[in-house]
N, C-alpha and C. Protein backbone atom coordinates (compact mmCIF):
# COMPACT_ATOMS: atom_id res chain seq x y z
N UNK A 1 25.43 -35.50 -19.92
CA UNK A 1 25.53 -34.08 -19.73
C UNK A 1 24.13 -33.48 -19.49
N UNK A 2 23.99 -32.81 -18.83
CA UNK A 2 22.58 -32.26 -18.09
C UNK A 2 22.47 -30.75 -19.29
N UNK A 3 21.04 -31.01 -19.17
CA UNK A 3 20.43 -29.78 -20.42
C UNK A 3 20.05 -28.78 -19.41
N UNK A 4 19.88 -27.55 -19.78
CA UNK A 4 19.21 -26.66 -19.08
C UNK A 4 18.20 -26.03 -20.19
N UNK A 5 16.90 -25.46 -19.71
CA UNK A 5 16.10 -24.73 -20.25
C UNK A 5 16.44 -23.30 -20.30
N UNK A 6 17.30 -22.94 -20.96
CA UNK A 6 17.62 -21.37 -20.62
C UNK A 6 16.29 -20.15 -21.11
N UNK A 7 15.63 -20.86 -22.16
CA UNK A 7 14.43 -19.80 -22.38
C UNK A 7 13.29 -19.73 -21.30
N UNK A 8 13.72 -20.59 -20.53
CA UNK A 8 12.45 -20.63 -19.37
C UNK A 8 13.32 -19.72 -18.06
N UNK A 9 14.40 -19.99 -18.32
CA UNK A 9 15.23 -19.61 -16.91
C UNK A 9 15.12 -18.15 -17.61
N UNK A 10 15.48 -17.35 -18.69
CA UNK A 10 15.22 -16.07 -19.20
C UNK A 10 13.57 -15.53 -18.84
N UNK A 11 12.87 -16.10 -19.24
CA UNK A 11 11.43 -15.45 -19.26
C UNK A 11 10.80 -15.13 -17.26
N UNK A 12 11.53 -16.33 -16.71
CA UNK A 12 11.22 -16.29 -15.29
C UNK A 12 11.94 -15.23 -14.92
N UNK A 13 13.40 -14.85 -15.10
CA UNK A 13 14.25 -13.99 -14.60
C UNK A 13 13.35 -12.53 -14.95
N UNK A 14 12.96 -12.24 -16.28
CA UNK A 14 12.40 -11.31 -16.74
C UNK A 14 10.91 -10.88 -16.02
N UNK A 15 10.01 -11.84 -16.09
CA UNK A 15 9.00 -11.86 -14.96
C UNK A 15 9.07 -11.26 -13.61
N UNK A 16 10.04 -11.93 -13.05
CA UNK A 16 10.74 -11.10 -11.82
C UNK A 16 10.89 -9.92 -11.83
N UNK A 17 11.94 -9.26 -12.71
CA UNK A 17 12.53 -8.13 -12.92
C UNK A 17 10.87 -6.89 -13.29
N UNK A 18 10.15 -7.63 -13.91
CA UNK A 18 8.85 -6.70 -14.52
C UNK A 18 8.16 -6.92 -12.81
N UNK A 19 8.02 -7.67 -11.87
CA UNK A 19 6.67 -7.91 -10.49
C UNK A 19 7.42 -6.52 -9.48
N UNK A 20 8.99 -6.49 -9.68
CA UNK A 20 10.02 -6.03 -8.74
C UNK A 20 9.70 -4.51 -8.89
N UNK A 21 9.45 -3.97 -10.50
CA UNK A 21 9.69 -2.72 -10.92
C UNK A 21 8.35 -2.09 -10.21
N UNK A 22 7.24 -3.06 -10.52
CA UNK A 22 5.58 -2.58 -10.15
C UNK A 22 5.42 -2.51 -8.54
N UNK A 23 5.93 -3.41 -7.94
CA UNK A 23 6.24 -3.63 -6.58
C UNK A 23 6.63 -2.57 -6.13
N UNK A 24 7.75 -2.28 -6.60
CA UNK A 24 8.90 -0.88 -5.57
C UNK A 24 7.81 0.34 -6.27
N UNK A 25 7.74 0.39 -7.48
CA UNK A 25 7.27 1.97 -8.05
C UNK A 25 5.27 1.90 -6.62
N UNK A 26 4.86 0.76 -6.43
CA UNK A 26 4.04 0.88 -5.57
C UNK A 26 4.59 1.65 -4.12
N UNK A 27 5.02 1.08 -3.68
CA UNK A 27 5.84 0.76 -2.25
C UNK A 27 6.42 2.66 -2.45
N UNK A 28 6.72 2.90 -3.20
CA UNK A 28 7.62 4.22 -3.30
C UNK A 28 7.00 4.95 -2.79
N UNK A 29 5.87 5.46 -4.03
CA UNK A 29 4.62 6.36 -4.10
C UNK A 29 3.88 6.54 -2.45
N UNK A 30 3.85 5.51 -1.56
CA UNK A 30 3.24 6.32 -0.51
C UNK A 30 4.62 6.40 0.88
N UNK A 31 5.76 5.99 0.25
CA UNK A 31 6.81 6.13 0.77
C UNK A 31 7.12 7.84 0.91
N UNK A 32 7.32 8.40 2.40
CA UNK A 32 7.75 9.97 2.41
C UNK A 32 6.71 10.90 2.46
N UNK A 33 5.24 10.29 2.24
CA UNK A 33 4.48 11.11 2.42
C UNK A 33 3.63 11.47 3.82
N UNK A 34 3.82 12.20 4.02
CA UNK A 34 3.59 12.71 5.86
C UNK A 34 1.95 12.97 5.75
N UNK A 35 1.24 12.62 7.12
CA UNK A 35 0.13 12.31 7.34
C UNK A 35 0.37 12.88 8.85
N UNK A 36 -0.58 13.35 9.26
CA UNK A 36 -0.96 14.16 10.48
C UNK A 36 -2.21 13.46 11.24
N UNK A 37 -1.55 12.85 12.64
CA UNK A 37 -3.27 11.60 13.10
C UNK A 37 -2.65 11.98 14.58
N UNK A 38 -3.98 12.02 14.98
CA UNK A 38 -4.16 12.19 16.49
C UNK A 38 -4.33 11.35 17.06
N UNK A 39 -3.51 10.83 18.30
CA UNK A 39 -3.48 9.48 19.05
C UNK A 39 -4.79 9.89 20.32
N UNK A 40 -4.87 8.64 21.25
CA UNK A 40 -5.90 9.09 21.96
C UNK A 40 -5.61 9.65 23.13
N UNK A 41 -4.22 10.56 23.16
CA UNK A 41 -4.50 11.32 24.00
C UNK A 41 -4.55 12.93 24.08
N UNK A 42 -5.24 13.08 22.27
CA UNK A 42 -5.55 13.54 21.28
C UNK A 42 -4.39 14.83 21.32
N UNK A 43 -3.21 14.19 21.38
CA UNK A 43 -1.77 14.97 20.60
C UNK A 43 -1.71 14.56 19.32
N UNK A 44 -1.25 15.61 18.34
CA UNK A 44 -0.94 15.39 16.61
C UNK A 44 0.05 15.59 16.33
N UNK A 45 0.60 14.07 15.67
CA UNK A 45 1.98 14.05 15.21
C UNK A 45 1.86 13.58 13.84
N UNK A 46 2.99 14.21 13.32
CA UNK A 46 3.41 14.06 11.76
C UNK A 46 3.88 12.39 11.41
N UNK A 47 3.56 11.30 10.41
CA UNK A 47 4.02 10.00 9.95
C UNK A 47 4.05 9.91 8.95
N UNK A 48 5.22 9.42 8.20
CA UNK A 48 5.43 8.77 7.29
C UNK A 48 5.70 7.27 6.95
N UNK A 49 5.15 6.88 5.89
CA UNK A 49 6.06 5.46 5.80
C UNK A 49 7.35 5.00 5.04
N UNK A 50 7.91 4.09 6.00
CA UNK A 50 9.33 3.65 5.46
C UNK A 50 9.43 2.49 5.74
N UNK A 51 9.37 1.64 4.62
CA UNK A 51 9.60 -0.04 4.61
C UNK A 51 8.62 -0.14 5.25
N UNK A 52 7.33 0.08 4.48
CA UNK A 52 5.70 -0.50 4.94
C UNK A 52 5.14 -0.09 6.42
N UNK A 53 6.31 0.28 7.24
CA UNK A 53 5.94 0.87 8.38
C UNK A 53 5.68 2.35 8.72
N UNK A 54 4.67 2.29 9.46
CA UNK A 54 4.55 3.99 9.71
C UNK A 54 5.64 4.51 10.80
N UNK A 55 6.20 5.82 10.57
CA UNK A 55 7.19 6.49 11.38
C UNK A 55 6.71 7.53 11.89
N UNK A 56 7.15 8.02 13.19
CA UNK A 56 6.43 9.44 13.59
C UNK A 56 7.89 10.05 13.37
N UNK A 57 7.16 11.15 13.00
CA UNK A 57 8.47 12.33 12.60
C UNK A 57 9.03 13.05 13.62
N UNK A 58 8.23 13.18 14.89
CA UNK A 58 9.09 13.39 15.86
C UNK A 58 9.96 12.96 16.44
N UNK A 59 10.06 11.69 16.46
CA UNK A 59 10.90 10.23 17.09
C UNK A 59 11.71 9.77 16.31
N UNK A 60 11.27 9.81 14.99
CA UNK A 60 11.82 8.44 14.07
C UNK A 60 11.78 7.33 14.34
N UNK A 61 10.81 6.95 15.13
CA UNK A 61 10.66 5.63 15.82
C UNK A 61 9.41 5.43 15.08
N UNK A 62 9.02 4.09 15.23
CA UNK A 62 7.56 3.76 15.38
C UNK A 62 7.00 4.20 16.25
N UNK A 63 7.23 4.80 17.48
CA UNK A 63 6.17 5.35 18.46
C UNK A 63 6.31 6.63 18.58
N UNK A 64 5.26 7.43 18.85
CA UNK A 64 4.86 8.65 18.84
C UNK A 64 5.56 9.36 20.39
N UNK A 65 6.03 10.10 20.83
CA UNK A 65 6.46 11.22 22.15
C UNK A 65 5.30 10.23 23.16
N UNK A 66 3.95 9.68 22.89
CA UNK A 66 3.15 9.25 24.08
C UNK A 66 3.27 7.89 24.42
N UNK A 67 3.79 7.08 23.45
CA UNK A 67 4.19 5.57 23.77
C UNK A 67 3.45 5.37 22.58
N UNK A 68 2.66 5.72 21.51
CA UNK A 68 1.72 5.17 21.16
C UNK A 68 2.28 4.76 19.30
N UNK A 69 1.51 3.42 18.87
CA UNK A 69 2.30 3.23 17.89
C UNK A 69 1.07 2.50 16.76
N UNK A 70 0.66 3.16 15.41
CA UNK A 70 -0.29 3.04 14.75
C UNK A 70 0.14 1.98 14.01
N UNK A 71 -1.32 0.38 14.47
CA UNK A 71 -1.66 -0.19 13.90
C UNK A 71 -3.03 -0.54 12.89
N UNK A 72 -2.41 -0.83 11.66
CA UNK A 72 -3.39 -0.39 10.61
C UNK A 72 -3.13 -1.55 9.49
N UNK A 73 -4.39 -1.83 9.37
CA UNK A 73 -4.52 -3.17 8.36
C UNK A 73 -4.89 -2.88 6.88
N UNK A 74 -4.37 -2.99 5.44
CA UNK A 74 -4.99 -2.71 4.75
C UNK A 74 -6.23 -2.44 4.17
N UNK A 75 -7.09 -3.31 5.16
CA UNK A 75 -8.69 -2.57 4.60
C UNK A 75 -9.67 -2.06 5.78
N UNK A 76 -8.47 -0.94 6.51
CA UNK A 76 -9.07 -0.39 7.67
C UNK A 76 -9.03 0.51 6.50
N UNK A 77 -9.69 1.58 7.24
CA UNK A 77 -9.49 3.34 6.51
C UNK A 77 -9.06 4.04 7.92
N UNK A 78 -9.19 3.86 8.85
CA UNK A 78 -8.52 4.50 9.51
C UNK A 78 -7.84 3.83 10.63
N UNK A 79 -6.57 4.23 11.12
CA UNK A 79 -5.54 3.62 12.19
C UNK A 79 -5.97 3.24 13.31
N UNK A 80 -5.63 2.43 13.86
CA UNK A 80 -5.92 1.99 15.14
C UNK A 80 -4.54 2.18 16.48
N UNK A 81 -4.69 3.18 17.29
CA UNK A 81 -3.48 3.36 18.17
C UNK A 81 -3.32 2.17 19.35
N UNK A 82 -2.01 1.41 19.55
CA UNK A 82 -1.36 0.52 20.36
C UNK A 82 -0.84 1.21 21.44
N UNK A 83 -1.21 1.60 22.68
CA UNK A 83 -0.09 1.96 23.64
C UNK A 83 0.99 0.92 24.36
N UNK A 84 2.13 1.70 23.75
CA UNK A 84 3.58 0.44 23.86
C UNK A 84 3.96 0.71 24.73
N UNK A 85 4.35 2.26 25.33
CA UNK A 85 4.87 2.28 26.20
C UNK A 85 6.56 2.10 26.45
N UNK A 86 6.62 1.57 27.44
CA UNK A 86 8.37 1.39 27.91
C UNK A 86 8.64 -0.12 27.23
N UNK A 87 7.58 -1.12 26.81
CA UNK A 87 7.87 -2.22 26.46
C UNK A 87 8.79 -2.13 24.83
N UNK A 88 8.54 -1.32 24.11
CA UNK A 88 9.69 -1.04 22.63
C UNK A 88 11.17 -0.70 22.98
N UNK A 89 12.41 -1.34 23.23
CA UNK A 89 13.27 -1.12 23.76
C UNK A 89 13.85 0.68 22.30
N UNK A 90 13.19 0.78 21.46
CA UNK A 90 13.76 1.52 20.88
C UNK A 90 13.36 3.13 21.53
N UNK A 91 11.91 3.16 22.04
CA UNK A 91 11.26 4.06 22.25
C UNK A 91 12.05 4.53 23.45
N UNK A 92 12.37 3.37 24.67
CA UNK A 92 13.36 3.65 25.63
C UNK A 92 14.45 4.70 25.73
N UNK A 93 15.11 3.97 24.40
CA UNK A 93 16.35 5.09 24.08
C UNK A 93 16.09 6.07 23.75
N UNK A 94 15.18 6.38 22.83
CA UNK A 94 14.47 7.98 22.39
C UNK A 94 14.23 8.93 23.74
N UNK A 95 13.41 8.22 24.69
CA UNK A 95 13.46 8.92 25.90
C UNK A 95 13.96 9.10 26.75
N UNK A 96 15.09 8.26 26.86
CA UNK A 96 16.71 8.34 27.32
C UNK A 96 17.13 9.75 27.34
N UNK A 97 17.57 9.33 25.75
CA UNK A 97 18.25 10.52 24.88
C UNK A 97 17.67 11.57 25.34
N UNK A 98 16.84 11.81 25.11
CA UNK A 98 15.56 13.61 24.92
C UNK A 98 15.61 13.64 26.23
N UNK A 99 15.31 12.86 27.46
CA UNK A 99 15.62 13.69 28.84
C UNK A 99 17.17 13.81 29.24
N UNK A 100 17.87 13.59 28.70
CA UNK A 100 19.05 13.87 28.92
C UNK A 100 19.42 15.20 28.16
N UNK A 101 19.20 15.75 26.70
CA UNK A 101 18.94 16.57 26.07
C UNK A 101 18.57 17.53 27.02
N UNK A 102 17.53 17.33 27.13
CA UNK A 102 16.84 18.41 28.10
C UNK A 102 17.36 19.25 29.28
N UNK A 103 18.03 18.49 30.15
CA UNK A 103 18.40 18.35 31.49
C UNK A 103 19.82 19.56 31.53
N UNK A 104 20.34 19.21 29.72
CA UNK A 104 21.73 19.76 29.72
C UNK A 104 21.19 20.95 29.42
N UNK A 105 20.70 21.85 28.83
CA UNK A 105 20.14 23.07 28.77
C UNK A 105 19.97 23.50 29.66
């Protein structure tokens, strides 16, 4: 009959449960908080982060109304802008949508 260590399988489970709580209460805290950065074609749009990624609040996309989409490494201090362009199939649809929006007015 096979033994199990259950006080080890308890203390690991618990370990977990304590890395998970510090983890998310991190992750939260700069979760929702809006930041105002000028891309380089020095338009200013509102971002937040959601699931470690930055969002522009105009889009809800990762990319900003110009194509542009802030890459940023933890021990930058400040963002570095990517122009994506038409290559993000999500950004596509955003500008789909919004000139079609438009058109019907």
């Amino acid at each position: 009959m096979a033994r199990t260590n259950k006080m080890w399988i308890l203390k690991k489970k618990q370990q977990q449960a304590k890395q998970k709580t510090l983890w998310w209460s991190k992750v939260r805290s700069n979760e929702w908080m809006k930041r105002s950065y000028t891309n380089p074609k020095w338009n200013s749009y509102e971002w937040f982060m959601r699931s470690g990624k930055w969002i522009c609040d105009t889009t809800s996309w990762r990319e900003d109304p110009d194509g542009y989409r802030i890459r940023r490494q933890p021990s930058w201090w400040e963002p570095e802008f990517v122009f994506i362009g038409d290559a993000s199939w999500s950004y596509r649809r955003w500008k789909r949508k919004n000139f079609r929006m438009h058109r019907k007015k």
